[in-house]
Protein backbone atom coordinates (compact mmCIF):
# COMPACT_ATOMS: atom_id res chain seq x y z
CA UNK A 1 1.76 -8.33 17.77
CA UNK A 2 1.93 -6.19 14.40
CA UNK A 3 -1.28 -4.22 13.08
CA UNK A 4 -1.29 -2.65 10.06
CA UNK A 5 -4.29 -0.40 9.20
CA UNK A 6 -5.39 0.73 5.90
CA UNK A 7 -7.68 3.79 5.03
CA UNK A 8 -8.81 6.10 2.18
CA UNK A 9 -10.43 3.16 -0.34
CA UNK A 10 -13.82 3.78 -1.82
CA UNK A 11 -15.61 4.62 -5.17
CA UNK A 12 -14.41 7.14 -7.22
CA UNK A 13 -14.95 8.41 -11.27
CA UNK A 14 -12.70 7.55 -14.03
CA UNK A 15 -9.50 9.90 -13.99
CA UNK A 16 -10.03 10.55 -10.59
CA UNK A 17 -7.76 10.79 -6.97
CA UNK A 18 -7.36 8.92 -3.80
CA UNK A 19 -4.81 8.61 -1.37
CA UNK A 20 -4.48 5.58 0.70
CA UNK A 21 -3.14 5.50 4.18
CA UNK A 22 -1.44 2.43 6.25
CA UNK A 23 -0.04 2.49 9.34
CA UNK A 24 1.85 0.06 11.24
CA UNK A 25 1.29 -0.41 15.19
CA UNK A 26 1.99 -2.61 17.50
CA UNK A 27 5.15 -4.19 18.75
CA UNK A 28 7.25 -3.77 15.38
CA UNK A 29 11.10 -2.23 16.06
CA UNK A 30 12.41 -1.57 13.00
CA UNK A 31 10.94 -1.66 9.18
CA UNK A 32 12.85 -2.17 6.10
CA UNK A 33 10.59 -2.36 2.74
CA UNK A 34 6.98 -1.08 2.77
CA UNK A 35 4.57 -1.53 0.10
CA UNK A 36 1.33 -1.80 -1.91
CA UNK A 37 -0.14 -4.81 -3.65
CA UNK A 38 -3.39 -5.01 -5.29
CA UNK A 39 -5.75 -8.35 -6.25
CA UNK A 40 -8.72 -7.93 -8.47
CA UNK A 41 -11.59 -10.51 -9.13
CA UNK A 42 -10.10 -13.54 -10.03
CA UNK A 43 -6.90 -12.58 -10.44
CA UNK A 44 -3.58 -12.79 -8.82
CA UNK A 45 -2.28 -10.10 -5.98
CA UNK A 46 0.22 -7.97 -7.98
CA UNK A 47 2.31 -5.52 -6.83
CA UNK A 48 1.81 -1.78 -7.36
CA UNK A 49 4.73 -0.02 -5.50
CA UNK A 50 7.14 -0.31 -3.09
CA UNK A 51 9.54 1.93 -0.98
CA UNK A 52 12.95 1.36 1.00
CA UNK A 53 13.34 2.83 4.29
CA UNK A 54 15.56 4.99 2.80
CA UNK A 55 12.94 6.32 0.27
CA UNK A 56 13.57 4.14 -3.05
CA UNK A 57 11.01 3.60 -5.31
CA UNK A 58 9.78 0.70 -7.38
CA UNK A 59 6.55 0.79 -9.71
CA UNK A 60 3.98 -1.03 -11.90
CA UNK A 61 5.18 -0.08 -15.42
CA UNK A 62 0.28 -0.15 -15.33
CA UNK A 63 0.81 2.39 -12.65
CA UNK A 64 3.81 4.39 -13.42
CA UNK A 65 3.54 8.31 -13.87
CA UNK A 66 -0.32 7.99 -11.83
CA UNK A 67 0.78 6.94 -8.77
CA UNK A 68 3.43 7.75 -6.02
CA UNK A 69 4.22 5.54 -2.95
CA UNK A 70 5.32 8.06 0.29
CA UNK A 71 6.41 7.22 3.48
CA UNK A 72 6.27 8.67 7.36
CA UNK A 73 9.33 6.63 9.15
CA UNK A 74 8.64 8.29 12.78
CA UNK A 75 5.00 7.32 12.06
CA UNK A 76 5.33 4.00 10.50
CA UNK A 77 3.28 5.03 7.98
CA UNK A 78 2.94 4.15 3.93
CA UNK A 79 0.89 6.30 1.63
CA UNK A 80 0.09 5.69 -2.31
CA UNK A 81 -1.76 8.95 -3.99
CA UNK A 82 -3.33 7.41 -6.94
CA UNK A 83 -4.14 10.17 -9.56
CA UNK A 84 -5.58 9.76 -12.90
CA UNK A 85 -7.15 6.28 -11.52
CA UNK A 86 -8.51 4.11 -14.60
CA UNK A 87 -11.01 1.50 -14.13
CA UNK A 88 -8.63 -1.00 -14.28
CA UNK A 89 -7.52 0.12 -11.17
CA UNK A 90 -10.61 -1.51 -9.07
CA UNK A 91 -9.40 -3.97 -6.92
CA UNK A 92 -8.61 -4.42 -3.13
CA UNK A 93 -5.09 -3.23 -2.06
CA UNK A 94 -2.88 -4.62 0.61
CA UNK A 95 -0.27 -2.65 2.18
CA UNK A 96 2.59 -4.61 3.58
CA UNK A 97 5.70 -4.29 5.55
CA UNK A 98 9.10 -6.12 6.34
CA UNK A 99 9.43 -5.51 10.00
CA UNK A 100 11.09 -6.63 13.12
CA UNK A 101 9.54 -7.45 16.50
CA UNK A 102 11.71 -7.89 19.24
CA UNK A 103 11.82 -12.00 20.33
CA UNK A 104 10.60 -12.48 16.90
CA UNK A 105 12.75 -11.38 14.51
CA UNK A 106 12.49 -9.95 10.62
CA UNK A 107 8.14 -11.29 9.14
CA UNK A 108 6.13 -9.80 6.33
CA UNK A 109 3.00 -8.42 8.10
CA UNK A 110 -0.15 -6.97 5.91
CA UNK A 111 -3.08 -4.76 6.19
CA UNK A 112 -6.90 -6.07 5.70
CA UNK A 113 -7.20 -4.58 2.43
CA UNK A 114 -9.30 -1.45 1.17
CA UNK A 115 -11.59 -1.62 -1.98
CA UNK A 116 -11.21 0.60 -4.11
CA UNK A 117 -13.26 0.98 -7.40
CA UNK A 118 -12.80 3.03 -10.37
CA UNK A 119 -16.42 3.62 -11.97
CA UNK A 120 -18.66 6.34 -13.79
């Protein structure tokens, strides 16, 4: 019913840039919160930013200052430009949305994750 598809992952140097993409598709009405979470190798998914339809922020104190969550409302889109990227930063991210589908009601619906890894 929902799809949400991530782009822009991949490999990139120490104190470099990428912006990921994520768009939702599908039969979603309405969406309230959208967001980014990340989960590196053997640890727990974490959350990394997050933005209100209205266009309120929340960060990652490990993220805050480097990157900045955007949104597209007519496009159902979520963007985070990731700047000064550390190799902590490696992990795969998860976008994720609190939408509503009509005859469903209000779910959480998330992407397939994109790698991304910080390394020289």
């Amino acid at each position: 019913q929902v799809h949400m598809v991530e782009s822009g992952g991949g490999l990139v140097q120490p104190g470099g840039s990428l912006r990921l993409s994520c768009a939702a598709s599908g039969r979603i009405f309405s969406i309230n919160d959208m967001g980014w979470y990340r989960q590196a190798p053997g640890k727990q998914r974490e959350l990394v930013a997050t933005i209100t339809s209205g266009g309120s922020t929340n960060y990652a104190d490990s993220v805050k200052g480097r990157f900045t969550i955007s949104r597209d409302n007519a496009k159902n889109t979520v963007y985070l430009q990731m700047n000064s990227l550390k190799p902590e930063d490696t992990a795969v991210y998860y976008c994720n949305a609190d939408g509503y589908v009509s005859g469903t009601g209000w779910g959480d619906y998330w992407g397939q994750g994109t790698q991304v890894t910080v390394s020289s």
